[in-house]
Protein backbone atom coordinates (compact mmCIF):
# COMPACT_ATOMS: atom_id res chain seq x y z
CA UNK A 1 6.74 -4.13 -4.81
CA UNK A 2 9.20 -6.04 -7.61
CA UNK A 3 7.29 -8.46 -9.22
CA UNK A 4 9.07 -10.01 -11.76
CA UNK A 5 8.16 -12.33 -15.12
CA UNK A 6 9.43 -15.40 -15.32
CA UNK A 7 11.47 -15.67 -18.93
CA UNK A 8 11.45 -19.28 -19.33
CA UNK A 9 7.78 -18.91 -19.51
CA UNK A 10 7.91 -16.39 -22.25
CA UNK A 11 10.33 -18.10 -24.22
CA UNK A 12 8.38 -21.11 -24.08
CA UNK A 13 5.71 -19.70 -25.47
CA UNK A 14 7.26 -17.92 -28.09
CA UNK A 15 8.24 -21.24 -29.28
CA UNK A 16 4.61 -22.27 -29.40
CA UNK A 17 3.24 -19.26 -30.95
CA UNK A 18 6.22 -17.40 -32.69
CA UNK A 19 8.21 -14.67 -31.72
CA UNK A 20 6.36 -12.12 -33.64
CA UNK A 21 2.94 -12.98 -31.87
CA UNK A 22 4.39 -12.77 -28.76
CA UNK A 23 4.17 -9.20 -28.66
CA UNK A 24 0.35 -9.44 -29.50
CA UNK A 25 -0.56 -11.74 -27.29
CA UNK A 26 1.13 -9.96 -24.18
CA UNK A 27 -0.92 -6.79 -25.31
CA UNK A 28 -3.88 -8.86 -25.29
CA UNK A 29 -3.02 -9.91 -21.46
CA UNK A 30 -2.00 -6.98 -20.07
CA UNK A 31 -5.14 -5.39 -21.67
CA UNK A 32 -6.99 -8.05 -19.42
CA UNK A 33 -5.50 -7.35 -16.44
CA UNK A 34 -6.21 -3.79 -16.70
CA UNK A 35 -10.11 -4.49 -17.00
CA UNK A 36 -9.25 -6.59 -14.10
CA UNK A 37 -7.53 -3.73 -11.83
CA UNK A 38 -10.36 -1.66 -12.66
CA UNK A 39 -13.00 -4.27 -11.55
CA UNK A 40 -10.86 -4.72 -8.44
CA UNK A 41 -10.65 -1.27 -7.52
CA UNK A 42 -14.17 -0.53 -7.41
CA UNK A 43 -15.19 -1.80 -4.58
CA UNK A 44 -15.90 -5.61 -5.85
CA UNK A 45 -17.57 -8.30 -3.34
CA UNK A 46 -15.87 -11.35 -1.72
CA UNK A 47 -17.55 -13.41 -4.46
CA UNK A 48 -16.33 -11.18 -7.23
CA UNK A 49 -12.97 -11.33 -6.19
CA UNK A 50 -13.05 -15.21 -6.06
CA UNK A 51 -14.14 -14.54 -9.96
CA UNK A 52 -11.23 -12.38 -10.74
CA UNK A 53 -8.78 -14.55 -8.75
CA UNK A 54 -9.99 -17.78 -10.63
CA UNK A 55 -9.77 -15.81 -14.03
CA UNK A 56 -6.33 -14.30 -13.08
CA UNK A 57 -4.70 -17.57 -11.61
CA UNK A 58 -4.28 -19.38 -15.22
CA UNK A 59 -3.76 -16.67 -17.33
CA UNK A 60 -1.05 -15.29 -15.04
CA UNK A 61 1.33 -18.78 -14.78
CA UNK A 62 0.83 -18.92 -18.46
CA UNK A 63 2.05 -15.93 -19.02
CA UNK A 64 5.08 -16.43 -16.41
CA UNK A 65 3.45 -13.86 -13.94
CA UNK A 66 4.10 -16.24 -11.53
CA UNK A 67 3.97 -14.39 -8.04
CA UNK A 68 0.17 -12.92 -9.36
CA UNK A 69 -0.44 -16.15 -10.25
CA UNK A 70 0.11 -17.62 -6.74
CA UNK A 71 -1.68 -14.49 -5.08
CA UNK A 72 -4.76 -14.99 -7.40
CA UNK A 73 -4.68 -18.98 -6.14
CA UNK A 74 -4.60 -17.68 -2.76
CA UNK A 75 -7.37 -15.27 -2.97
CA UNK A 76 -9.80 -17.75 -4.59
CA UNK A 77 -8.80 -20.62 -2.41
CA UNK A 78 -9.78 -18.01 0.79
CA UNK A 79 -13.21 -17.29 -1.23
CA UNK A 80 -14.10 -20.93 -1.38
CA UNK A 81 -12.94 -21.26 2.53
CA UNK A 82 -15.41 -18.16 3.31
CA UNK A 83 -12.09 -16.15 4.72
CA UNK A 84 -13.85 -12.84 3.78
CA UNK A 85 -11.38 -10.80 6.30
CA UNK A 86 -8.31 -12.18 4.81
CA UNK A 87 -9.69 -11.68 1.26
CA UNK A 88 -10.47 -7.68 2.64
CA UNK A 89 -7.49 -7.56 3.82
CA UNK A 90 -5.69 -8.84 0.95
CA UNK A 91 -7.33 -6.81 -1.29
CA UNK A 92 -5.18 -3.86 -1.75
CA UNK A 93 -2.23 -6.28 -2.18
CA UNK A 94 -3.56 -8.28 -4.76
CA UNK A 95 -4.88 -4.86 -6.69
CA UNK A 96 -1.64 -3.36 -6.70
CA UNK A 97 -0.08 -6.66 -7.87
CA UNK A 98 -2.06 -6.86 -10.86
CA UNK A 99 -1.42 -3.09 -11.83
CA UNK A 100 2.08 -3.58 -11.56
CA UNK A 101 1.73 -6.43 -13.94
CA UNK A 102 0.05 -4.42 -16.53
CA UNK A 103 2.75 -2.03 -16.22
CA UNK A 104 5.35 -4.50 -16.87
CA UNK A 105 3.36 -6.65 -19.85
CA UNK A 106 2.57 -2.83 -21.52
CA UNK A 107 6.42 -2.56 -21.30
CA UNK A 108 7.19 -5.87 -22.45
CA UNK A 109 4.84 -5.88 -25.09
CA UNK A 110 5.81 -2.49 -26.49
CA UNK A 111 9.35 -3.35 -26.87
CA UNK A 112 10.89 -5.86 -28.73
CA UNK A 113 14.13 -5.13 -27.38
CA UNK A 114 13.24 -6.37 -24.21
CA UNK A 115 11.48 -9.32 -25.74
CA UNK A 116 15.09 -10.34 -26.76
CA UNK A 117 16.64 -10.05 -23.96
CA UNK A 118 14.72 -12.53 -22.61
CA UNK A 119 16.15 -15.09 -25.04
């Protein structure tokens, strides 16, 4: 599964926060969406993965993981609508998404190199 990050959306916000906190802050996500891989992989309810999604959703787009960000939308919106089969269903998907993401941001984060090449 290639899930990508946007670059616009990182270079945007390394023009609101600086360059050099970039790096931090994309620690500080990916560190997030760990906690949140491990809360999805152990077994969470319906409800709790409406909880996740809705913490994911924003976090994600602002940090240009924009194809978690959509999945995390779509999970929570299926909560609210009391699709518990498609949320099952979905699960896996949407657990695998957001450890490939933490792959990528520990990447990203750990390498400034690839930080530039994104500008």
């Amino acid at each position: 599964m290639a899930i990508s990050i946007n670059s616009e959306t990182i270079k945007r916000l390394a023009d609101e926060v600086g360059e050099d906190t970039v790096s931090l802050l994309l620690n500080v996500f990916s560190d997030e969406l760990e906690q949140y891989s491990k809360q999805l992989s152990s077994q969470p309810s319906v409800d709790q993965v409406g909880e996740i999604s809705h913490a994911i959703k924003s976090s994600a787009a602002s940090f240009g993981a924009d194809d978690l960000a959509l999945m995390a939308q779509e999970c929570e919106y299926r909560v609210k609508k009391g699709q518990d089969d498609w949320v099952l269903d979905h699960l896996t998907e949407f657990r695998e998404m957001v450890e490939s993401m933490v792959f990528e941001y520990k990447q990203l984060a750990g390498s400034n190199e690839l930080i530039n090449r994104m500008f």
